[in-house]
Protein backbone atom coordinates (compact mmCIF):
# COMPACT_ATOMS: atom_id res chain seq x y z
CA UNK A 1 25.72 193.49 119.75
CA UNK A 2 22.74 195.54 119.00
CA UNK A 3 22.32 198.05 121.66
CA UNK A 4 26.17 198.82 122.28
CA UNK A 5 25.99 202.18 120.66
CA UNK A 6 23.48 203.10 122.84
CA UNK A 7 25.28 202.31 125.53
CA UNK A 8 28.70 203.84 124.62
CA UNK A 9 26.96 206.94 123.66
CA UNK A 10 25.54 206.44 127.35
CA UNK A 11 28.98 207.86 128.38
CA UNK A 12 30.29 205.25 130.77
CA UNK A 13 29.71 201.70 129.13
CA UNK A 14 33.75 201.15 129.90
CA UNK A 15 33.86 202.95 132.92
CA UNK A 16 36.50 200.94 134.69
CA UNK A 17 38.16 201.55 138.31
CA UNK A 18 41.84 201.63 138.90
CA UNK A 19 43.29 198.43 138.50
CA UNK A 20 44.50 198.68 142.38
CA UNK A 21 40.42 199.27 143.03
CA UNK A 22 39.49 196.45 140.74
CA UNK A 23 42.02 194.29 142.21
CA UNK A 24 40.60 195.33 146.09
CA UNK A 25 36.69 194.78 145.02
CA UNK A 26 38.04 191.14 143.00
CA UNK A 27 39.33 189.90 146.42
CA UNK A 28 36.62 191.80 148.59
CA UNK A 29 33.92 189.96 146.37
CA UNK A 30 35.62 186.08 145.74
CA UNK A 31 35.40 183.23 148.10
CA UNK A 32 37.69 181.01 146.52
CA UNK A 33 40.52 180.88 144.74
CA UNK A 34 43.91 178.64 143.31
CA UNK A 35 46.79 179.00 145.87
CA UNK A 36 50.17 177.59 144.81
CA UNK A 37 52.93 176.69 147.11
CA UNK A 38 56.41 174.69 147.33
CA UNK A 39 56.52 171.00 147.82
CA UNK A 40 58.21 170.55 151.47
CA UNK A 41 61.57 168.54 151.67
CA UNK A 42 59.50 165.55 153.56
CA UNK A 43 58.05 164.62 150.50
CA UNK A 44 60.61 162.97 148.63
CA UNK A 45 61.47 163.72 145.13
CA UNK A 46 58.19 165.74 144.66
CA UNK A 47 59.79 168.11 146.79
CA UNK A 48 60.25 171.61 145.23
CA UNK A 49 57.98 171.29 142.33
CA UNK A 50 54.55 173.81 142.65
CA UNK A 51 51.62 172.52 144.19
CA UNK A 52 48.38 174.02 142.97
CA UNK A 53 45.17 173.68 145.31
CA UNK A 54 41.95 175.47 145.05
CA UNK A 55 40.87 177.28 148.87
CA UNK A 56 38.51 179.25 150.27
CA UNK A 57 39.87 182.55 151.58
CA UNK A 58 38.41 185.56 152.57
CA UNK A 59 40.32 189.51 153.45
CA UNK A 60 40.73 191.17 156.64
CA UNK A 61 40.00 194.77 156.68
CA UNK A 62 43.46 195.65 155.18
CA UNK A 63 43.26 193.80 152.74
CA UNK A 64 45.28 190.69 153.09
CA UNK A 65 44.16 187.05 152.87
CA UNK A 66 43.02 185.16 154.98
CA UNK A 67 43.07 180.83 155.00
CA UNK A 68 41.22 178.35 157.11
CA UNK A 69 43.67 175.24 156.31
CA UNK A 70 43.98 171.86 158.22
CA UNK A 71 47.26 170.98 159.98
CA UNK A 72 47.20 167.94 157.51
CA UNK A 73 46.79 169.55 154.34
CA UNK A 74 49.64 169.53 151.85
CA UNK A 75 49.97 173.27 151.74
CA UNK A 76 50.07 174.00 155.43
CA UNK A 77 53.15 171.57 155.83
CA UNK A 78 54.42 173.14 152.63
CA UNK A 79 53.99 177.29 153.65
CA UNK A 80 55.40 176.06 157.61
CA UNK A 81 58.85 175.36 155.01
CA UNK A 82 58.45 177.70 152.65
CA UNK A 83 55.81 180.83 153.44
CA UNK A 84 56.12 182.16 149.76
CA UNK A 85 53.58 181.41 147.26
CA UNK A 86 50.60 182.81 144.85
CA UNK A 87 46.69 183.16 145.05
CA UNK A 88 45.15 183.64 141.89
CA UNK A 89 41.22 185.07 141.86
CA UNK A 90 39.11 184.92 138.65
CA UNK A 91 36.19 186.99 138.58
CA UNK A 92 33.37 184.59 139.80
CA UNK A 93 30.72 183.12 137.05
CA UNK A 94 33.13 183.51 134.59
CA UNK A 95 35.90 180.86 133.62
CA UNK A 96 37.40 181.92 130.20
CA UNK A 97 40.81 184.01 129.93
CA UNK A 98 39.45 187.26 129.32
CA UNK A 99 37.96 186.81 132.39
CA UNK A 100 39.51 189.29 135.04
CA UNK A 101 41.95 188.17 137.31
CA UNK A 102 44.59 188.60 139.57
CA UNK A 103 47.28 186.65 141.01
CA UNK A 104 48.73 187.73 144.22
CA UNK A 105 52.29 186.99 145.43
CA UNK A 106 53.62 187.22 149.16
CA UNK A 107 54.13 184.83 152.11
CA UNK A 108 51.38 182.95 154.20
CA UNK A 109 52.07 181.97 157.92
CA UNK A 110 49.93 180.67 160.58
CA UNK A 111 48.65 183.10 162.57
CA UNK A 112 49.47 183.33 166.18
CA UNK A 113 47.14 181.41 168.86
CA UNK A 114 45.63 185.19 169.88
CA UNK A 115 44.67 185.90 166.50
CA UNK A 116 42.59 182.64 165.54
CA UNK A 117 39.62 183.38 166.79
CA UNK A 118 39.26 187.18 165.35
CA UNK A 119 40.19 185.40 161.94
CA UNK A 120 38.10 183.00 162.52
CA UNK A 121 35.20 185.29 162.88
CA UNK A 122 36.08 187.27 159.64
CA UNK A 123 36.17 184.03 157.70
CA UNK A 124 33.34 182.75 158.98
CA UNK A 125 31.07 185.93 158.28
CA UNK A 126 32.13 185.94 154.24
CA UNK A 127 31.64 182.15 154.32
CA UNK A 128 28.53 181.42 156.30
CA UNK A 129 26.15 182.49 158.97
CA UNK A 130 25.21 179.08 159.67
CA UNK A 131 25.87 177.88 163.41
CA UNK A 132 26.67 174.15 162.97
CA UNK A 133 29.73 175.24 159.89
CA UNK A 134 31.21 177.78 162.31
CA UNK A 135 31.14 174.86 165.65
CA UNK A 136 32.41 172.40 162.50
CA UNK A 137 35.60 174.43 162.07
CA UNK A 138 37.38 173.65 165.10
CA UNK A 139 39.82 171.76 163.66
CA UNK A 140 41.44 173.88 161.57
CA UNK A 141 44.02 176.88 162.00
CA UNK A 142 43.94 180.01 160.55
CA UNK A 143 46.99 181.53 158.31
CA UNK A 144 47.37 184.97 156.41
CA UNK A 145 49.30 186.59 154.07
CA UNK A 146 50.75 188.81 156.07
CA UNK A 147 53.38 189.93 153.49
CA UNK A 148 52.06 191.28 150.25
CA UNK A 149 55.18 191.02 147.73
CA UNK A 150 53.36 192.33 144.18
CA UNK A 151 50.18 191.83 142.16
CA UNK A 152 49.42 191.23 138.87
CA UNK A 153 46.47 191.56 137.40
CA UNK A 154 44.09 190.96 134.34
CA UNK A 155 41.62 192.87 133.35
CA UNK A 156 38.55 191.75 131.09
CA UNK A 157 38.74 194.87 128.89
CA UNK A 158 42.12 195.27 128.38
CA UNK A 159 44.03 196.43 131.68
CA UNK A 160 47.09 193.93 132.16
CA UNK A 161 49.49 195.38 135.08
CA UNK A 162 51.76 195.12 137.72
CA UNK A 163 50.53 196.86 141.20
CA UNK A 164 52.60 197.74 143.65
CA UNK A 165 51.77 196.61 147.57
CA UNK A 166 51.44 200.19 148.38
CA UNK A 167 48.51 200.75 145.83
CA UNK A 168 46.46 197.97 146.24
CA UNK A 169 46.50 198.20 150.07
CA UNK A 170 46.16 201.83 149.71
CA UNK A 171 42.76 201.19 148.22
CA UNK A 172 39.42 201.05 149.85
CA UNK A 173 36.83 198.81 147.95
CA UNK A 174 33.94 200.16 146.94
CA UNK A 175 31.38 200.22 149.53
CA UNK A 176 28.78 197.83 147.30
CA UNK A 177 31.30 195.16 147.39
CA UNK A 178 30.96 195.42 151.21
CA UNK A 179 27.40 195.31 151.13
CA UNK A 180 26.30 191.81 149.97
CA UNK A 181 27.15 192.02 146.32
CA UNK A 182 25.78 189.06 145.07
CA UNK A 183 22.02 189.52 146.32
CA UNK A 184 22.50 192.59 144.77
CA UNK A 185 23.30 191.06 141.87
CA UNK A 186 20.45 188.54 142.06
CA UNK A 187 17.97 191.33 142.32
CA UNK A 188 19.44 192.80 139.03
CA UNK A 189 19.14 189.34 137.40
CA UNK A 190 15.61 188.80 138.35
CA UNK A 191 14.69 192.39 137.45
CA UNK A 192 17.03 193.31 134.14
CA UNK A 193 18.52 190.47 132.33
CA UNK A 194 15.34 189.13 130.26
CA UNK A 195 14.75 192.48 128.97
CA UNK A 196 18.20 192.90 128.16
CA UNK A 197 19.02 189.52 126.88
CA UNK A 198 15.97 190.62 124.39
CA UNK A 199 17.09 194.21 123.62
CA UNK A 200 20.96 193.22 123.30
CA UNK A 201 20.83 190.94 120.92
CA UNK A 202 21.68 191.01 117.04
CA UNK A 203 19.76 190.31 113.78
CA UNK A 204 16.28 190.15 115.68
CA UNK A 205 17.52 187.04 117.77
CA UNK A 206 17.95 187.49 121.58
CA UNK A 207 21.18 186.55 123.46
CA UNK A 208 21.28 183.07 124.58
CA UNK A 209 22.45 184.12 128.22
CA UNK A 210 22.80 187.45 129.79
CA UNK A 211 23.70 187.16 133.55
CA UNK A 212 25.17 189.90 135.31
CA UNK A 213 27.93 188.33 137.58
CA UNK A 214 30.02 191.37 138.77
CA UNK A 215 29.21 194.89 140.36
CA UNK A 216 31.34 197.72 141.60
CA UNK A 217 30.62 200.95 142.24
CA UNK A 218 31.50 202.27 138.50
CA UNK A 219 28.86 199.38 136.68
CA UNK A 220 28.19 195.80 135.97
CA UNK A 221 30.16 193.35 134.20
CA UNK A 222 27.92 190.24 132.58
CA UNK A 223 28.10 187.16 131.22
CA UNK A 224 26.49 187.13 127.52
CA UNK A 225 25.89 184.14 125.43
CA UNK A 226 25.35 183.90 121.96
CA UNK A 227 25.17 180.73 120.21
CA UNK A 228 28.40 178.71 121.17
CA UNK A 229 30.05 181.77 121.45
CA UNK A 230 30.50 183.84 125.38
CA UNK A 231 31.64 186.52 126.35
CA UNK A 232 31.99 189.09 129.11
CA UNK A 233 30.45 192.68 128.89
CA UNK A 234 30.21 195.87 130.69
CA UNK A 235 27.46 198.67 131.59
CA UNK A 236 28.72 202.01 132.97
CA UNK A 237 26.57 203.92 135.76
CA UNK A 238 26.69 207.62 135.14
CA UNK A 239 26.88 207.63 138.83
CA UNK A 240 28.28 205.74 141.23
CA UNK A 241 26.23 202.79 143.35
CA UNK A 242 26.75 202.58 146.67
CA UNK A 243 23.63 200.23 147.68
CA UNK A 244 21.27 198.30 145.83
CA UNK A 245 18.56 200.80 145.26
CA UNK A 246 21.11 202.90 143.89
CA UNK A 247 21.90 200.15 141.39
CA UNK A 248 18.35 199.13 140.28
CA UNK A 249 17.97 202.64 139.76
CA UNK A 250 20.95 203.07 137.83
CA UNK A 251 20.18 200.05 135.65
CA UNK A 252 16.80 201.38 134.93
CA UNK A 253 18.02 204.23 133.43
CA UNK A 254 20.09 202.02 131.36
CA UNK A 255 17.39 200.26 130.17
CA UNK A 256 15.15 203.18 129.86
CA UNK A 257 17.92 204.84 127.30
CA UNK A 258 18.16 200.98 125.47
CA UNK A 259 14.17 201.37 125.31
CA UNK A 260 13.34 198.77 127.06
CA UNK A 261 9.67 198.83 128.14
CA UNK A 262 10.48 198.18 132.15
CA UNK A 263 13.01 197.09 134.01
CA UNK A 264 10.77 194.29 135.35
CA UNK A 265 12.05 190.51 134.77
CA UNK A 266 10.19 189.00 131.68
CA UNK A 267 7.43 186.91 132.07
């Protein structure tokens, strides 16, 4: 990719947190992800076999999950048996296996009657400020994973670990991640990915697709396309973001250094 030099020489183009950190900002910054649990015994002969379901989730300030599941569904009946089971997060707008990921193990009760309506509030301020979903919910019961067994996670670039309980709740996501990452991201979108889809490209052709889908404090990961082929790639900050004027200002330097004209979205 034309342009990578540029970058690399930039001093930070692989600038990657911890994988405890990037495992912390994954979950801080997903809505969804795939939650597998054990069939329960009152299902006959499918009982014991994994049962894979996608779910919305969101984190409470330490750092463990949080579920808003109906008493119906398959996997409340099956974590009431059997609490253990996994969440796997992929890094959202990006669905191929070098995508980073992370699949968390531990066990997911429902929370006690006293607790519902604080986790209630936490899942309904990632999910939505709308009135009418939040009255809507009031049929459904609120779990967490309240024991964190192990991680493991996969990283886009490379980074395939185990992490200990201790080190991914030990970690504090990056304050960006807290602060409505994905208008941040829109604003970098609208701003810097025409002139970079036009700079980054190779032989004289632009990139297909360059959409910047991830942001942490250290850079931005992005979703490039060229021709049939995708893939994911990453700009370093020299310093770190903490806000989105700090990142349009960081990614104008990038693009100043790539000698791009402006950082303004293409016309």
């Amino acid at each position: 990719m034309a342009g990578s030099a540029a970058l690399r020489s930039g001093g930070a183009r692989l600038d990657l947190p911890s994988a405890a950190l990037a495992a912390r900002n994954l979950l801080e910054s997903s809505r969804c992800g795939h939650l597998s649990t054990t069939i329960s015994s009152g299902h006959g002969h499918r009982a014991g076999f994994p049962f894979g379901t996608p779910v919305d989730f969101a984190v409470d300030g330490a750092g463990h999950p949080l579920f808003r599941f109906s008493p119906l569904a398959i996997h409340s009946k099956n974590l009431t048996e059997e609490p253990r089971c996994s969440l796997v997060v992929q890094m959202p707008g990006w669905t191929g296996l070098a995508n980073a990921r992370v699949t968390v193990l531990g066990c997911v009760r429902r929370l006690p009657e006293e607790q519902q309506l604080e986790a209630r509030e936490m899942f309904c301020c990632k999910h939505s400020n709308d009135r009418k979903e939040r009255v809507s919910s009031g049929g459904s019961v609120y779990f967490r994973m309240d024991q964190i067994a192990d991680l493991y996670f996969v990283g886009g670039f490379g980074t395939v670990q185990w992490i200990s309980p201790e080190e991914y709740l030990g970690s504090s996501p990056d304050e960006i991640v807290l602060n409505n990452p994905n208008a941040v991201l829109q604003v970098l979108n609208e701003q810097f990915a025409p002139v970079l889809r036009a700079k980054l490209g190779s032989g004289g052709r632009p990139l297909d697709e360059l959409v910047f889908i991830s942001i942490d404090a250290s850079g931005v990961d992005m979703r490039v396309r060229c021709g049939h082929e995708f893939s994911v790639e990453r700009i370093g900050f020299a310093d770190r973001v903490t806000n989105e004027e700090e990142a349009v200002a960081a990614m104008q330097r990038v693009a100043e250094e790539l000698g791009c004209p402006s950082g303004q979205a293409a016309e």
